[in-house]
PDB file of N, CA and C in Angstrom:
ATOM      1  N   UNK A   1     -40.030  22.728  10.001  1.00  0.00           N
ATOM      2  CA  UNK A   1     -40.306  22.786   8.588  1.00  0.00           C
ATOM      3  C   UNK A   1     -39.015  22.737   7.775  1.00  0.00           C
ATOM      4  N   UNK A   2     -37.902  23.376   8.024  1.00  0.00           N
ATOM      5  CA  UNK A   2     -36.726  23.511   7.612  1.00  0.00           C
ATOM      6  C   UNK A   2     -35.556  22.386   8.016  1.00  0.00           C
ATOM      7  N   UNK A   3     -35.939  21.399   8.779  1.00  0.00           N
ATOM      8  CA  UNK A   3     -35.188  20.584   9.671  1.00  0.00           C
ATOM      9  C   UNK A   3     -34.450  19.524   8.377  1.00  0.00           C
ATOM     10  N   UNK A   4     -35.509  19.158   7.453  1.00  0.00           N
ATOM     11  CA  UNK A   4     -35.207  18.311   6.712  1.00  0.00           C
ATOM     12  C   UNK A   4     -34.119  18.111   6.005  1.00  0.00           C
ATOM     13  N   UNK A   5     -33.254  19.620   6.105  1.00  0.00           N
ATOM     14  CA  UNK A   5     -32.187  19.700   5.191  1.00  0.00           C
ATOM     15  C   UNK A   5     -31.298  20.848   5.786  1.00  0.00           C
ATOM     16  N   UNK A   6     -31.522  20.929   6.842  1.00  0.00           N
ATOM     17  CA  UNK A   6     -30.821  21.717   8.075  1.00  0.00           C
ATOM     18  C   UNK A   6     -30.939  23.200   7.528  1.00  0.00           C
ATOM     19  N   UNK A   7     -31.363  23.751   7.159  1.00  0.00           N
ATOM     20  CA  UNK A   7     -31.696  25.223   6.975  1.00  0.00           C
ATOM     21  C   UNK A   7     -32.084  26.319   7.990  1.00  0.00           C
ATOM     22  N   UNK A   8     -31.141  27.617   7.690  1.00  0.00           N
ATOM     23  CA  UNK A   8     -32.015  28.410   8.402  1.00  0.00           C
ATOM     24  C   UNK A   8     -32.431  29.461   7.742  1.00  0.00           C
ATOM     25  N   UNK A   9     -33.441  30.113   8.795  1.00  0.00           N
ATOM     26  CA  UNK A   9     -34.116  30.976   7.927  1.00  0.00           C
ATOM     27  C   UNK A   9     -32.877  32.338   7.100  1.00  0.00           C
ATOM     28  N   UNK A  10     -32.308  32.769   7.031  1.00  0.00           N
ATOM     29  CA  UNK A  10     -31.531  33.508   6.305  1.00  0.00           C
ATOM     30  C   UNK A  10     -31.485  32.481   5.054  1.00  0.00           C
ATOM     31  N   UNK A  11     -30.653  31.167   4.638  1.00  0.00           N
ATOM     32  CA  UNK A  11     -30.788  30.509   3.896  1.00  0.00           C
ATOM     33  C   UNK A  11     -31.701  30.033   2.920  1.00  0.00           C
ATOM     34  N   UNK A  12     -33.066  30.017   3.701  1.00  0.00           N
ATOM     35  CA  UNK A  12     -33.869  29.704   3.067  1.00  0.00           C
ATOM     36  C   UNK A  12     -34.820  31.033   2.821  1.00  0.00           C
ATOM     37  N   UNK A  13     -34.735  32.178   2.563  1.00  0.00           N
ATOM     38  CA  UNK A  13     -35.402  33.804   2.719  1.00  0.00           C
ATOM     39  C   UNK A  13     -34.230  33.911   1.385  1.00  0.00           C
ATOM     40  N   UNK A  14     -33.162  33.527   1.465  1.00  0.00           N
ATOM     41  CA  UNK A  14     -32.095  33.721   0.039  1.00  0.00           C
ATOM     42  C   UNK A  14     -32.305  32.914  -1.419  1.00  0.00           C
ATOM     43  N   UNK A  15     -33.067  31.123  -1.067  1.00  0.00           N
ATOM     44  CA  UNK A  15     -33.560  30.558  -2.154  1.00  0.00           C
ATOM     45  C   UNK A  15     -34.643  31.546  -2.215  1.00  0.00           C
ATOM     46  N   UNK A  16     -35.496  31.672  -1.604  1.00  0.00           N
ATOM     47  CA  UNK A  16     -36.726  32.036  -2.357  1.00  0.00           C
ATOM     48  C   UNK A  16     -36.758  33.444  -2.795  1.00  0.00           C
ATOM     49  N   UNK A  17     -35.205  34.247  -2.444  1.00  0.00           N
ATOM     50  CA  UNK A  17     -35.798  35.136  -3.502  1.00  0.00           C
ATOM     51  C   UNK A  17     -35.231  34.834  -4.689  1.00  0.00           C
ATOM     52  N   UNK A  18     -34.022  34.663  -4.703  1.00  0.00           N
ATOM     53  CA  UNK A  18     -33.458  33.738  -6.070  1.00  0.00           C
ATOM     54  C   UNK A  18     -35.129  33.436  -6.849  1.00  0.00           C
ATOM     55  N   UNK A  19     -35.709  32.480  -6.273  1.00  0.00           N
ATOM     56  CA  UNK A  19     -37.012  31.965  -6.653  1.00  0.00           C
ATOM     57  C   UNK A  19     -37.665  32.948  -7.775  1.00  0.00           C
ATOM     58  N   UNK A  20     -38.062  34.015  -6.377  1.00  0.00           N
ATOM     59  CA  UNK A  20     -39.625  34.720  -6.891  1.00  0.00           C
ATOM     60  C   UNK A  20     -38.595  36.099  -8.006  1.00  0.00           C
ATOM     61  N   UNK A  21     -36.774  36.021  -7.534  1.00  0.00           N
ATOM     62  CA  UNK A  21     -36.447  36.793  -9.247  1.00  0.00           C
ATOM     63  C   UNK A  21     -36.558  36.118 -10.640  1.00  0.00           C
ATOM     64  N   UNK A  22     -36.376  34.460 -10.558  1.00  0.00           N
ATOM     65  CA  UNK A  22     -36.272  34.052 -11.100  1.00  0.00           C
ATOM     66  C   UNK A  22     -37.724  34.025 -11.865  1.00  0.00           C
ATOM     67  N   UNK A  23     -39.312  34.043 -11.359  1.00  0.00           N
ATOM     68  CA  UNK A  23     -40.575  34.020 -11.595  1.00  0.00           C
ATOM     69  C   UNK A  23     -40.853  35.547 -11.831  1.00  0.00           C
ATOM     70  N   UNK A  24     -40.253  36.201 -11.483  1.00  0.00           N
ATOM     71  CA  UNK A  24     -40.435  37.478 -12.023  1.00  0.00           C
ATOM     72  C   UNK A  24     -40.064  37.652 -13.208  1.00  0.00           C
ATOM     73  N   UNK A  25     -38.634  37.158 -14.003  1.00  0.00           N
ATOM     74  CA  UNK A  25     -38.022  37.811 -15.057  1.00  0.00           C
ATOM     75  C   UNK A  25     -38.877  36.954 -15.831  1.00  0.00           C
ATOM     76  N   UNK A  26     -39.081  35.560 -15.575  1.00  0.00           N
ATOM     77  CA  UNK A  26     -40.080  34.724 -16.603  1.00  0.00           C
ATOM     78  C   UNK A  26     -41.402  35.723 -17.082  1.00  0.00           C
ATOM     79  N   UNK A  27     -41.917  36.208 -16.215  1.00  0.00           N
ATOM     80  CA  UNK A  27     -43.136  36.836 -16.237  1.00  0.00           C
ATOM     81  C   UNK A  27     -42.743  38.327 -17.135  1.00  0.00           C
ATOM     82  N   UNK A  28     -41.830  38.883 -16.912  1.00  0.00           N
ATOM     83  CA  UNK A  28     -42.180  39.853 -17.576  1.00  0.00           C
ATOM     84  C   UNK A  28     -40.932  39.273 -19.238  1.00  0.00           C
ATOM     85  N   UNK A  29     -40.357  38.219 -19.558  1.00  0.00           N
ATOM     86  CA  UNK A  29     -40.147  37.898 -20.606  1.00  0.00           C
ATOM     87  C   UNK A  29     -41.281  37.322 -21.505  1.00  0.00           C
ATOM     88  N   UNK A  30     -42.039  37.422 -20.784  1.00  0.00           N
ATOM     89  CA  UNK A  30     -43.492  36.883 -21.752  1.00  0.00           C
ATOM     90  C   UNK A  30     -44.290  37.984 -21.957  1.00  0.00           C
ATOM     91  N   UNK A  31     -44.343  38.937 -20.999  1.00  0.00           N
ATOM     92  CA  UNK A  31     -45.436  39.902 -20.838  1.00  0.00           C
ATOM     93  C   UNK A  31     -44.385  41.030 -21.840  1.00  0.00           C
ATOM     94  N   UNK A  32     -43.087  41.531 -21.628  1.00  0.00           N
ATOM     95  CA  UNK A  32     -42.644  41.923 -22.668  1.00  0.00           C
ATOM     96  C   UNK A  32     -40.821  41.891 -23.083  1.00  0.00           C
ATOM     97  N   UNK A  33     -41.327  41.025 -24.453  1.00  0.00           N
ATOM     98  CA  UNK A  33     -40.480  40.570 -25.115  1.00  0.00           C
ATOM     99  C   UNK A  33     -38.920  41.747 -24.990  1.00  0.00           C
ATOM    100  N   UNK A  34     -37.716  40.968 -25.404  1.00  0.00           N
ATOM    101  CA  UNK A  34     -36.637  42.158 -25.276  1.00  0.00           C
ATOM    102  C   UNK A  34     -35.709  41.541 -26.695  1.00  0.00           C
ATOM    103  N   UNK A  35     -34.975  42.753 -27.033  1.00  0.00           N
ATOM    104  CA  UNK A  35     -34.045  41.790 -27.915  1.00  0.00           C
ATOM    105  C   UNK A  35     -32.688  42.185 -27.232  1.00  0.00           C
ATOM    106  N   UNK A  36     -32.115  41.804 -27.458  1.00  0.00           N
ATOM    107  CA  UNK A  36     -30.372  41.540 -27.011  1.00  0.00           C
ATOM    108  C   UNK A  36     -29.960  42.487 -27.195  1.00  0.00           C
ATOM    109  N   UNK A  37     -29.096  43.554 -26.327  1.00  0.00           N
ATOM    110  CA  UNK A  37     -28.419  44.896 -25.867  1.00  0.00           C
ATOM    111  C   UNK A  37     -26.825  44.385 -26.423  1.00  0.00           C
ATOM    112  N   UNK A  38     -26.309  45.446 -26.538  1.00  0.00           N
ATOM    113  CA  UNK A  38     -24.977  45.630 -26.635  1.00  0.00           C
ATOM    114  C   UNK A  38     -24.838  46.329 -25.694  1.00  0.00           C
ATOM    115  N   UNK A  39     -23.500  45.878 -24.466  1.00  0.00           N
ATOM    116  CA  UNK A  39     -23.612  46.990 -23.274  1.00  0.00           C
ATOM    117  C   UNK A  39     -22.217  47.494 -23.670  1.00  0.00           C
ATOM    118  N   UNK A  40     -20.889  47.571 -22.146  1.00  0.00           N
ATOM    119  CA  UNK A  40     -19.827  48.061 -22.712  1.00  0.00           C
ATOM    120  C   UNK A  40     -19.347  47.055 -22.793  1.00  0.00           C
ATOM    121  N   UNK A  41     -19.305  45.392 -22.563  1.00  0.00           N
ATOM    122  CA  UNK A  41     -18.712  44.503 -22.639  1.00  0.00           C
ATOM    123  C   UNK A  41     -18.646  44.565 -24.262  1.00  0.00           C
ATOM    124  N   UNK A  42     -19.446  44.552 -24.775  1.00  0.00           N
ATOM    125  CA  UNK A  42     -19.702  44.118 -26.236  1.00  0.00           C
ATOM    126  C   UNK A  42     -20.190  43.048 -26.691  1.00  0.00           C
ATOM    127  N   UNK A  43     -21.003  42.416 -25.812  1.00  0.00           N
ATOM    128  CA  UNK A  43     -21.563  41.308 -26.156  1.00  0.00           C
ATOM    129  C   UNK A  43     -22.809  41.260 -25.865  1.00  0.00           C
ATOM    130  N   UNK A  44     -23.482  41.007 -26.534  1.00  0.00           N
ATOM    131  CA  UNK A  44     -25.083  40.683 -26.537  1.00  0.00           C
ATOM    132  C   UNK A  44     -25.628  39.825 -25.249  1.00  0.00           C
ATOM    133  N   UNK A  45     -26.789  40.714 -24.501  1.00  0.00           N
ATOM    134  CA  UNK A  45     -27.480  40.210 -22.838  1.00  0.00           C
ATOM    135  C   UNK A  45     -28.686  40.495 -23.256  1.00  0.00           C
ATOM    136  N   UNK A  46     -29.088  39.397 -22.350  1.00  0.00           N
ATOM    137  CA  UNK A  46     -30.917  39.921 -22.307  1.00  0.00           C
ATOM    138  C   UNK A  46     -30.851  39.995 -20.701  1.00  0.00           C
ATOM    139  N   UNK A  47     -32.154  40.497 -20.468  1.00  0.00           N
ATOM    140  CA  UNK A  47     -32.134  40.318 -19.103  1.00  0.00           C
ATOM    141  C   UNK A  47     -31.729  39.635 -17.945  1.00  0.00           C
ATOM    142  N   UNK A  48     -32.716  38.128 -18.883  1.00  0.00           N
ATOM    143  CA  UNK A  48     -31.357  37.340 -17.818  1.00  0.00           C
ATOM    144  C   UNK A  48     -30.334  36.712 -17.517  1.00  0.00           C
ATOM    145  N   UNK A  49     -29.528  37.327 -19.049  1.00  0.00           N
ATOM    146  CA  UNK A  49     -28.139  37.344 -18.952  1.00  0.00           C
ATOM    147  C   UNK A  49     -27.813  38.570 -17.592  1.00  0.00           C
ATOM    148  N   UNK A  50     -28.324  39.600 -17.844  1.00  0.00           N
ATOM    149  CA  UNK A  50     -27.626  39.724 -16.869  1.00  0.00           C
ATOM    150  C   UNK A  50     -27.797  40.059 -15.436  1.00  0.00           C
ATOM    151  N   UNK A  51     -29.121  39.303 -14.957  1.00  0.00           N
ATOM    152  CA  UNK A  51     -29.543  38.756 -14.135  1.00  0.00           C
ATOM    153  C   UNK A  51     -28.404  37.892 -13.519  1.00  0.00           C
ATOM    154  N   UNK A  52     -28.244  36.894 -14.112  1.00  0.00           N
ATOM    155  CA  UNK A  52     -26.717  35.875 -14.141  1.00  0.00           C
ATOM    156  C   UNK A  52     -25.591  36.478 -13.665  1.00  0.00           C
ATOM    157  N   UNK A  53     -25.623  37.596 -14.264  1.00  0.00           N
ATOM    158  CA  UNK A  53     -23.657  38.092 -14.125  1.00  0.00           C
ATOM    159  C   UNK A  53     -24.348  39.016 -12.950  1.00  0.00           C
ATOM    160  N   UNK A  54     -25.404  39.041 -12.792  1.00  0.00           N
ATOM    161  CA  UNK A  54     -25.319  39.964 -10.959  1.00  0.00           C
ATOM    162  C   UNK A  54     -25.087  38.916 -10.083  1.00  0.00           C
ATOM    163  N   UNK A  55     -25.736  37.671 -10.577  1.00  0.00           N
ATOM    164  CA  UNK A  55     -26.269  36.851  -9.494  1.00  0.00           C
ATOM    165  C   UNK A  55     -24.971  36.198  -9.038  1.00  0.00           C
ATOM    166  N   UNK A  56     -23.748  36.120 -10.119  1.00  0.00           N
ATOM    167  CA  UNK A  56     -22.522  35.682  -9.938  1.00  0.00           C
ATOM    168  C   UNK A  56     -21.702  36.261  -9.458  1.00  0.00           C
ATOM    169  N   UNK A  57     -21.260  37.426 -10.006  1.00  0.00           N
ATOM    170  CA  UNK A  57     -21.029  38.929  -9.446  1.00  0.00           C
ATOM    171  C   UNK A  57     -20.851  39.100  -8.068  1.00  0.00           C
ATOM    172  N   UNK A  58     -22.025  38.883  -7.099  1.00  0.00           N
ATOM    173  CA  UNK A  58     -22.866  39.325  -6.264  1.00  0.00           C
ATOM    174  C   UNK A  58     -22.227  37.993  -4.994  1.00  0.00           C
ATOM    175  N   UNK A  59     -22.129  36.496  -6.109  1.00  0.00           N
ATOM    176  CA  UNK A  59     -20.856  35.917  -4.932  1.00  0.00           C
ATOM    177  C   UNK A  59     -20.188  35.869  -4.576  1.00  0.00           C
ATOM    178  N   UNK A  60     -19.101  36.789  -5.802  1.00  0.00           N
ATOM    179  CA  UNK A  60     -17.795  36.533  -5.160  1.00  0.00           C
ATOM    180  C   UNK A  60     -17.305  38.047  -4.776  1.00  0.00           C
ATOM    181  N   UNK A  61     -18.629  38.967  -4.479  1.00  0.00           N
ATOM    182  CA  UNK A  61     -18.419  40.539  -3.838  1.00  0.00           C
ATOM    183  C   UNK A  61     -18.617  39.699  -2.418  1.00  0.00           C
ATOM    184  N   UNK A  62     -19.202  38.921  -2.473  1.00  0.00           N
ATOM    185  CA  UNK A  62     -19.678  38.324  -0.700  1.00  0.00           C
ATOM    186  C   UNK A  62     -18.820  37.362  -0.503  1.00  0.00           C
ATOM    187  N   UNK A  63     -18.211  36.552  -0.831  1.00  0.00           N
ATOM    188  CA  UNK A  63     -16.900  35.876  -1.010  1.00  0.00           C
ATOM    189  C   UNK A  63     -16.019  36.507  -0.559  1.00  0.00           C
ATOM    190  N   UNK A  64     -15.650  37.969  -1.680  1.00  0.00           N
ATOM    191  CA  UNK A  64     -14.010  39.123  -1.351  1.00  0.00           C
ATOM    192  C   UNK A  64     -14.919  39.311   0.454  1.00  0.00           C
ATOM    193  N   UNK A  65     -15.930  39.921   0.185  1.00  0.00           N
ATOM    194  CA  UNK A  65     -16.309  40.406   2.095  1.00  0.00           C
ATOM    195  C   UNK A  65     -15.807  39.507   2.567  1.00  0.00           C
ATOM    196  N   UNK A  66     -16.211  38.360   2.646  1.00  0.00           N
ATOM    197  CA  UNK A  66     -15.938  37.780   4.029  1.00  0.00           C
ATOM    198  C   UNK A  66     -14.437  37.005   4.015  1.00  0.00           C
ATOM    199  N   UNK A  67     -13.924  37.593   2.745  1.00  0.00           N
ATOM    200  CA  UNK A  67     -12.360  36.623   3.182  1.00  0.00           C
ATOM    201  C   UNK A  67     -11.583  37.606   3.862  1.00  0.00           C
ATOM    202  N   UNK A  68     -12.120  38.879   3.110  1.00  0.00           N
ATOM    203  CA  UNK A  68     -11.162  40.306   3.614  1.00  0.00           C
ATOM    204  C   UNK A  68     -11.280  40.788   4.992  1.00  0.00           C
ATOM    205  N   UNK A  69     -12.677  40.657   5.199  1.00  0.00           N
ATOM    206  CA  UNK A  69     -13.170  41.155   6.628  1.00  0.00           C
ATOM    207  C   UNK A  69     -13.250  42.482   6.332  1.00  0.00           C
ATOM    208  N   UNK A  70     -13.945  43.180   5.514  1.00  0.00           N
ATOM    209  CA  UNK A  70     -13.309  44.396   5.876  1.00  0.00           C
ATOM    210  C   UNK A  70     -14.695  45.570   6.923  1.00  0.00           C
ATOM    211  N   UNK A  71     -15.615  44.650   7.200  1.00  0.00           N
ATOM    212  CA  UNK A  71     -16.956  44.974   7.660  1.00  0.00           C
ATOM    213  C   UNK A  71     -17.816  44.553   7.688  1.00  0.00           C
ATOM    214  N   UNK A  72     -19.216  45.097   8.297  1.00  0.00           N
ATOM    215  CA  UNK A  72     -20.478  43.835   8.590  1.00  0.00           C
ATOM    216  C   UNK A  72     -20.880  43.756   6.970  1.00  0.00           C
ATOM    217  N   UNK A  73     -21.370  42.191   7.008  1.00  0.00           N
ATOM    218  CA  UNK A  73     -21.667  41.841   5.718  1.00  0.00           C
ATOM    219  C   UNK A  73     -22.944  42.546   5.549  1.00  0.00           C
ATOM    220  N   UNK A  74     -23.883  43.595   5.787  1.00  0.00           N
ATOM    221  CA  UNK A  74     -24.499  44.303   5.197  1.00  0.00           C
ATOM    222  C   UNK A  74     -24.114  45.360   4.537  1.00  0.00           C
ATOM    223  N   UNK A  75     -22.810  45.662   4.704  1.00  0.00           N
ATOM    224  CA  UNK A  75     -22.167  46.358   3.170  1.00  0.00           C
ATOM    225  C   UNK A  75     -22.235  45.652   2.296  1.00  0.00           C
ATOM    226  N   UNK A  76     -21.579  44.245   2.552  1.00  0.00           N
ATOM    227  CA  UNK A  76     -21.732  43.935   1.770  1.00  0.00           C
ATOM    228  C   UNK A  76     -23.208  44.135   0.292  1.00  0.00           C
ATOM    229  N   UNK A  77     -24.231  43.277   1.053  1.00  0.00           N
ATOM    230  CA  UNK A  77     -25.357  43.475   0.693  1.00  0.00           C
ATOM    231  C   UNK A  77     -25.711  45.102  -0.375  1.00  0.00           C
ATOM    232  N   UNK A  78     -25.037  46.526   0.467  1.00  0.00           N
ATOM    233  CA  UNK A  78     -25.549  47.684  -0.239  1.00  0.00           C
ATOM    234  C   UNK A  78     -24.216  47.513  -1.583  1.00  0.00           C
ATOM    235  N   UNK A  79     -22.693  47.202  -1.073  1.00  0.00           N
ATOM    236  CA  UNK A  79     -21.788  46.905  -2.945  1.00  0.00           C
ATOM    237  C   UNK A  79     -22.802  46.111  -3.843  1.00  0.00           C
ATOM    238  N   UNK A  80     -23.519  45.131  -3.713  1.00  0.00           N
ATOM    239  CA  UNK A  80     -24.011  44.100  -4.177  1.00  0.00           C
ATOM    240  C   UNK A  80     -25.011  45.408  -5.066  1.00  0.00           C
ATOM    241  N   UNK A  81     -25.824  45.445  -4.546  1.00  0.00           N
ATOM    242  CA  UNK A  81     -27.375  46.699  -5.057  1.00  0.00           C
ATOM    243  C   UNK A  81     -26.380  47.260  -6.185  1.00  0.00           C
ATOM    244  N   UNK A  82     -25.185  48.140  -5.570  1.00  0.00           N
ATOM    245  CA  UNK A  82     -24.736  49.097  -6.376  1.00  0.00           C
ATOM    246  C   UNK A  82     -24.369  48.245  -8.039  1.00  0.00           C
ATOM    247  N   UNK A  83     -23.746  47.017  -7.675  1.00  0.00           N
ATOM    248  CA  UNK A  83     -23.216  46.067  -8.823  1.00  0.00           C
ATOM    249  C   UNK A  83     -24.118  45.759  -9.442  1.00  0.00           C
ATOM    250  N   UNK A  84     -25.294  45.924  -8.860  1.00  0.00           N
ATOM    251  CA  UNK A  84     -26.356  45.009  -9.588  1.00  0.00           C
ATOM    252  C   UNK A  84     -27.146  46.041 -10.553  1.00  0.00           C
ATOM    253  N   UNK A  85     -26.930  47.107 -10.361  1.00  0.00           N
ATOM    254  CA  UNK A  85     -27.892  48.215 -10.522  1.00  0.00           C
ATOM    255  C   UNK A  85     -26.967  48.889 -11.827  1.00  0.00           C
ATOM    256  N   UNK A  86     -25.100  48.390 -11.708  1.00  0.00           N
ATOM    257  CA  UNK A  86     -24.466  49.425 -12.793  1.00  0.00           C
ATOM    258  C   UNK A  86     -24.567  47.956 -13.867  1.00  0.00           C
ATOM    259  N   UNK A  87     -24.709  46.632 -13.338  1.00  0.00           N
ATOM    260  CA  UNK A  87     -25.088  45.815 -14.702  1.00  0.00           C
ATOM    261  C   UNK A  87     -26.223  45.787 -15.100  1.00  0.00           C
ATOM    262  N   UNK A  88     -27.089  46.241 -14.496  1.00  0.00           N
ATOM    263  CA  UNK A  88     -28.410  46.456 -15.682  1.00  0.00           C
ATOM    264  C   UNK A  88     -27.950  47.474 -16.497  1.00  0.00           C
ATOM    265  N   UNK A  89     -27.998  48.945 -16.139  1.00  0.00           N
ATOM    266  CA  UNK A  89     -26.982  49.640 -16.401  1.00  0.00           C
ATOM    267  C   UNK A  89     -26.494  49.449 -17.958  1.00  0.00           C
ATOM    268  N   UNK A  90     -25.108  49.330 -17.694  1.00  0.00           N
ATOM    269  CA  UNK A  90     -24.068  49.346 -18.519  1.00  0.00           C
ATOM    270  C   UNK A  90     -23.591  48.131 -19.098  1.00  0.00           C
ATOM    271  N   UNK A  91     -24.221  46.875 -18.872  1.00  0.00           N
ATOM    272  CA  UNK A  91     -23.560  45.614 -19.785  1.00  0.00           C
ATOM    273  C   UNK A  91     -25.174  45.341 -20.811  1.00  0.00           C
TER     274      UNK A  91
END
């Protein structure tokens, strides 16, 4: 099923959640509306602004992992949660 474009399942378990966050935030931007936060950056986010700055965030925390080595990339994965969790948070 995956052959077509050489995928494996880790790869393709990573689009689709990308996916079903991406169908989630749609869903609840309709179901309920937000207006634009001031965090500590000082600049105005909606959700999935900063949805974005996790999702970016979140590459180059897995990027620094694996250039540094500094452990199994499922730390990685729990820095990631923590980053993701102080930009809802605080931006």
């Amino acid at each position: 099923m995956l052959d077509w474009m050489a995928w494996t399942w880790p790869t393709a378990t990573f689009f689709l959640i990308i996916a079903a966050l991406l169908a989630t935030f749609t869903v609840l931007a309709i179901k309920f509306p937000e207006m634009p936060r001031k965090g500590i950056l000082q600049i105005e986010t909606t959700r999935g602004d900063r949805l974005f700055i996790t999702l970016l965030g979140s590459a180059f925390v897995n990027l620094a992992w694996l250039g540094l080595g500094v452990g199994p990339q499922a730390y990685a994965l729990i820095a990631c949660l923590v980053y993701a969790a102080a930009v809802f948070r605080w931006v």
